[in-house]
Protein backbone atom coordinates (compact mmCIF):
# COMPACT_ATOMS: atom_id res chain seq x y z
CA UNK A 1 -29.56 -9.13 3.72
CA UNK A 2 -27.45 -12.43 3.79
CA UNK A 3 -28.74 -15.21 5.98
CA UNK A 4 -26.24 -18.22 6.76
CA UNK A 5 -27.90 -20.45 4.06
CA UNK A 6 -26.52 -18.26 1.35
CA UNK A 7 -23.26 -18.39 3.26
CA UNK A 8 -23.15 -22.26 3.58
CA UNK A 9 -24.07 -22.39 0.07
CA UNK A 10 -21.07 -20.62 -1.41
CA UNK A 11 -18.23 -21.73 0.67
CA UNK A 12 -19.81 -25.16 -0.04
CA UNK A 13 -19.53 -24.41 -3.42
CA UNK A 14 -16.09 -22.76 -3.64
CA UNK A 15 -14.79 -26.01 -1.49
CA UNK A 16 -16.11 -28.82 -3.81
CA UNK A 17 -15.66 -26.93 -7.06
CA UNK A 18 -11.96 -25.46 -6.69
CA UNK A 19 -10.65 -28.16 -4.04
CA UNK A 20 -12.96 -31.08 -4.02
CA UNK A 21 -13.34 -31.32 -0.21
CA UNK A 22 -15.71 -31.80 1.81
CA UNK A 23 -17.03 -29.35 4.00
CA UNK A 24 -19.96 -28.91 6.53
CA UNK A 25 -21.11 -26.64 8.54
CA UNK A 26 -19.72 -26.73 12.24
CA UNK A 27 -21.46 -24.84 15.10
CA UNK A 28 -18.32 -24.86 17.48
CA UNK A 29 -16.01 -23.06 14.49
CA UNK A 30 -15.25 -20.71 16.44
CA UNK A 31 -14.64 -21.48 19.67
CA UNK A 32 -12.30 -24.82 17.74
CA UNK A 33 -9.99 -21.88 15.98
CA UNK A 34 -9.15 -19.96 19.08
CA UNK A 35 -8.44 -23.69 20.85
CA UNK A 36 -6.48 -24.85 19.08
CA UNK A 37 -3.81 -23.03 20.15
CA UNK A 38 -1.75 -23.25 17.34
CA UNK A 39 -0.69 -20.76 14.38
CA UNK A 40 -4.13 -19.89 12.49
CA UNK A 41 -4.36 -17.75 9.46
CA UNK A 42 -7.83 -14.98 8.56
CA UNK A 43 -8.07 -13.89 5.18
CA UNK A 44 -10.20 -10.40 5.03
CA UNK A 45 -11.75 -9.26 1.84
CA UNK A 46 -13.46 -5.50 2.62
CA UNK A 47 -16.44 -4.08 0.71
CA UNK A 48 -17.05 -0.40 -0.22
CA UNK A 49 -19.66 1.29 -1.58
CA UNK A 50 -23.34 1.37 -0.58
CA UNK A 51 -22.36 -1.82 1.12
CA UNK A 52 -19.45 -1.14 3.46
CA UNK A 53 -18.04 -3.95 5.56
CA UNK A 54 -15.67 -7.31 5.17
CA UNK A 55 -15.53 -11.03 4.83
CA UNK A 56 -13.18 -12.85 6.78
CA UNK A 57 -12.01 -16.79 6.81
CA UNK A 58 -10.29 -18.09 9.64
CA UNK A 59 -8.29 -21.55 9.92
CA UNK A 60 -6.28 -23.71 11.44
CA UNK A 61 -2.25 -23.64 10.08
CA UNK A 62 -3.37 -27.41 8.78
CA UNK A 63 -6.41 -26.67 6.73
CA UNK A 64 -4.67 -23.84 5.28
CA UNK A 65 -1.56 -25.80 3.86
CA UNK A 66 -4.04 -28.37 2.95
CA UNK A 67 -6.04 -26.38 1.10
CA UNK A 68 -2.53 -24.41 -0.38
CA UNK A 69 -1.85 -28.03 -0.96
CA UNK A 70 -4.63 -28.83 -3.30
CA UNK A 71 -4.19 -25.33 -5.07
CA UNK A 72 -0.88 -25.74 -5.86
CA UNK A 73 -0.71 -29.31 -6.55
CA UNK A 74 2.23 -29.75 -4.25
CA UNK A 75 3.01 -31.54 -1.00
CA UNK A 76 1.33 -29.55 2.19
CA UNK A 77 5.02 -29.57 4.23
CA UNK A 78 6.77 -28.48 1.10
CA UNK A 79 4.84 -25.06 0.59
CA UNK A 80 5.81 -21.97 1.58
CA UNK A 81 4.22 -19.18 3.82
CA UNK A 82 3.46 -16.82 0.81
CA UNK A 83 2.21 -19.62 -0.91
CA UNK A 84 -0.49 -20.39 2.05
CA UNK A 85 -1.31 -16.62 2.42
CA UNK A 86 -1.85 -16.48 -1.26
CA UNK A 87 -4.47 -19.45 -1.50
CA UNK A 88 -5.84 -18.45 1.23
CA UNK A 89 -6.39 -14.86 0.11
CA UNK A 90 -7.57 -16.23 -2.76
CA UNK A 91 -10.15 -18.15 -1.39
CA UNK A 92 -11.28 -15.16 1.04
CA UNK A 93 -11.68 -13.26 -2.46
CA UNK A 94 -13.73 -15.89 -4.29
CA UNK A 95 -16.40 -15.91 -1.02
CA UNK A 96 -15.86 -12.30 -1.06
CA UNK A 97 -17.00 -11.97 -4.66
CA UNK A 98 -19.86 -14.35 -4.59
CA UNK A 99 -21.12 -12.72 -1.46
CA UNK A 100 -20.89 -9.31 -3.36
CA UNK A 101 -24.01 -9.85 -5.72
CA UNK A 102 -25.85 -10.64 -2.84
CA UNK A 103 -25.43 -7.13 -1.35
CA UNK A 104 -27.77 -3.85 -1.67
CA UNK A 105 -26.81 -1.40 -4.15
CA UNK A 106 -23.42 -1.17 -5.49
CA UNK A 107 -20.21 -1.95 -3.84
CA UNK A 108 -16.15 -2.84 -4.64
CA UNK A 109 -14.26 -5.98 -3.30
CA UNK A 110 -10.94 -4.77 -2.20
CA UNK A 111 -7.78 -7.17 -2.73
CA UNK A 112 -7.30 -9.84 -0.14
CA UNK A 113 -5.21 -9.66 2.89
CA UNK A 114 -4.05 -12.32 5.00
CA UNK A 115 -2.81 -12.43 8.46
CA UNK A 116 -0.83 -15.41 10.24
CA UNK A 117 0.19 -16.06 14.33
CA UNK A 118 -0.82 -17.02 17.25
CA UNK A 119 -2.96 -15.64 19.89
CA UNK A 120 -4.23 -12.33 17.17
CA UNK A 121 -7.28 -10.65 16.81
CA UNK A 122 -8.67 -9.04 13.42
CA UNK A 123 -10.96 -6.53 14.02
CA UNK A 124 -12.50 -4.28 11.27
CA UNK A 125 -13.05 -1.20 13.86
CA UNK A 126 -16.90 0.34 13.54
CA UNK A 127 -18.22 -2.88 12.43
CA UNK A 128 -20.93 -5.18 13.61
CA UNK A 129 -21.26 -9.18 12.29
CA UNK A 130 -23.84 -9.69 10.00
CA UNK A 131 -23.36 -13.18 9.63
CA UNK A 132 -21.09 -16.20 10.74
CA UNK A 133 -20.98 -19.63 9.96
CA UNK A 134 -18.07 -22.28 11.20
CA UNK A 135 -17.55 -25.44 9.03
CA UNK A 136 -15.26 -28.52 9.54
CA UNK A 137 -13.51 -29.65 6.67
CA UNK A 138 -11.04 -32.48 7.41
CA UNK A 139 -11.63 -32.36 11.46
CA UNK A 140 -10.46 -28.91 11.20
CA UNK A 141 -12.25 -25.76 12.00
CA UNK A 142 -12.98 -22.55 9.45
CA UNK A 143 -15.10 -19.83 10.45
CA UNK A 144 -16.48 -17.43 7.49
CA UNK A 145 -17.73 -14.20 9.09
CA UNK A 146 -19.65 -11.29 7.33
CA UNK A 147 -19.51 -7.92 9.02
CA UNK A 148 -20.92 -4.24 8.24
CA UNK A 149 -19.53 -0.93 9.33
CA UNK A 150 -22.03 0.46 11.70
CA UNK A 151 -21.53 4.16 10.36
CA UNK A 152 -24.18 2.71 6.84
CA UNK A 153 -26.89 1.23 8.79
């Protein structure tokens, strides 16, 4: 199955190819994105298939317009909500679909969806994590999360 190396590996690869940040992995992730107390967003990409599960990718309101900012070559305060939730789903998808190879047998990458608030939790319900890895990219916090639906094991 997928170890964090392989997970490291992509979002490193997403970040420096599409955005040209830097990124590195971050231990406290995590715990960083629920302190900071602020609006954070999760992108969820879900698997089906002989693989069933989803990926998640959750940040700070900050690294999200920063990375919207990069995407849409525009100034971070001048983008809109939709406009975050889109890069941001689109970056969920692109670790969602370089994840997918790596998975037994055969499986489908649904669209993204993103979520946005305060105080939330995204659960996908009959799921266990696989995986999760935190990185700091800017002094801010992502966390990239794997999980499987317990009913395949």
């Amino acid at each position: 199955m997928i170890n964090p190396e392989e997970i490291v590996q992509i979002v490193e690869s997403i970040w420096f190819s599409i955005l040209d940040l830097a990124i590195q992995v971050d231990g406290a992730g995590n715990e960083r994105i629920a302190a900071a107390g602020s609006r954070t967003f999760t992108g969820c990409v879900q698997f089906t298939g002989d693989f069933e599960g989803a990926t998640t990718l959750d940040c700070t309101d900050e690294i999200a317009r920063r990375v919207a900012a990069v995407m849409f070559e525009a100034d971070p305060e001048s983008l809109s909500t939709e406009e975050i939730q889109d890069a941001l789903g689109e970056l969920t998808n692109m670790i969602g679909g370089n994840i997918k190879p790596l998975l037994p047998g055969t499986s489908r990458l649904s669209l993204p969806s993103v979520v946005e608030g305060m105080d939330y939790t995204l659960i996908v319900p009959g799921s266990q994590v696989l995986c999760q890895v935190g990185f700091e990219c800017e002094g801010q916090p992502i966390l990239v999360t794997l999980v499987e639906s317990q009913g395949k094991r």
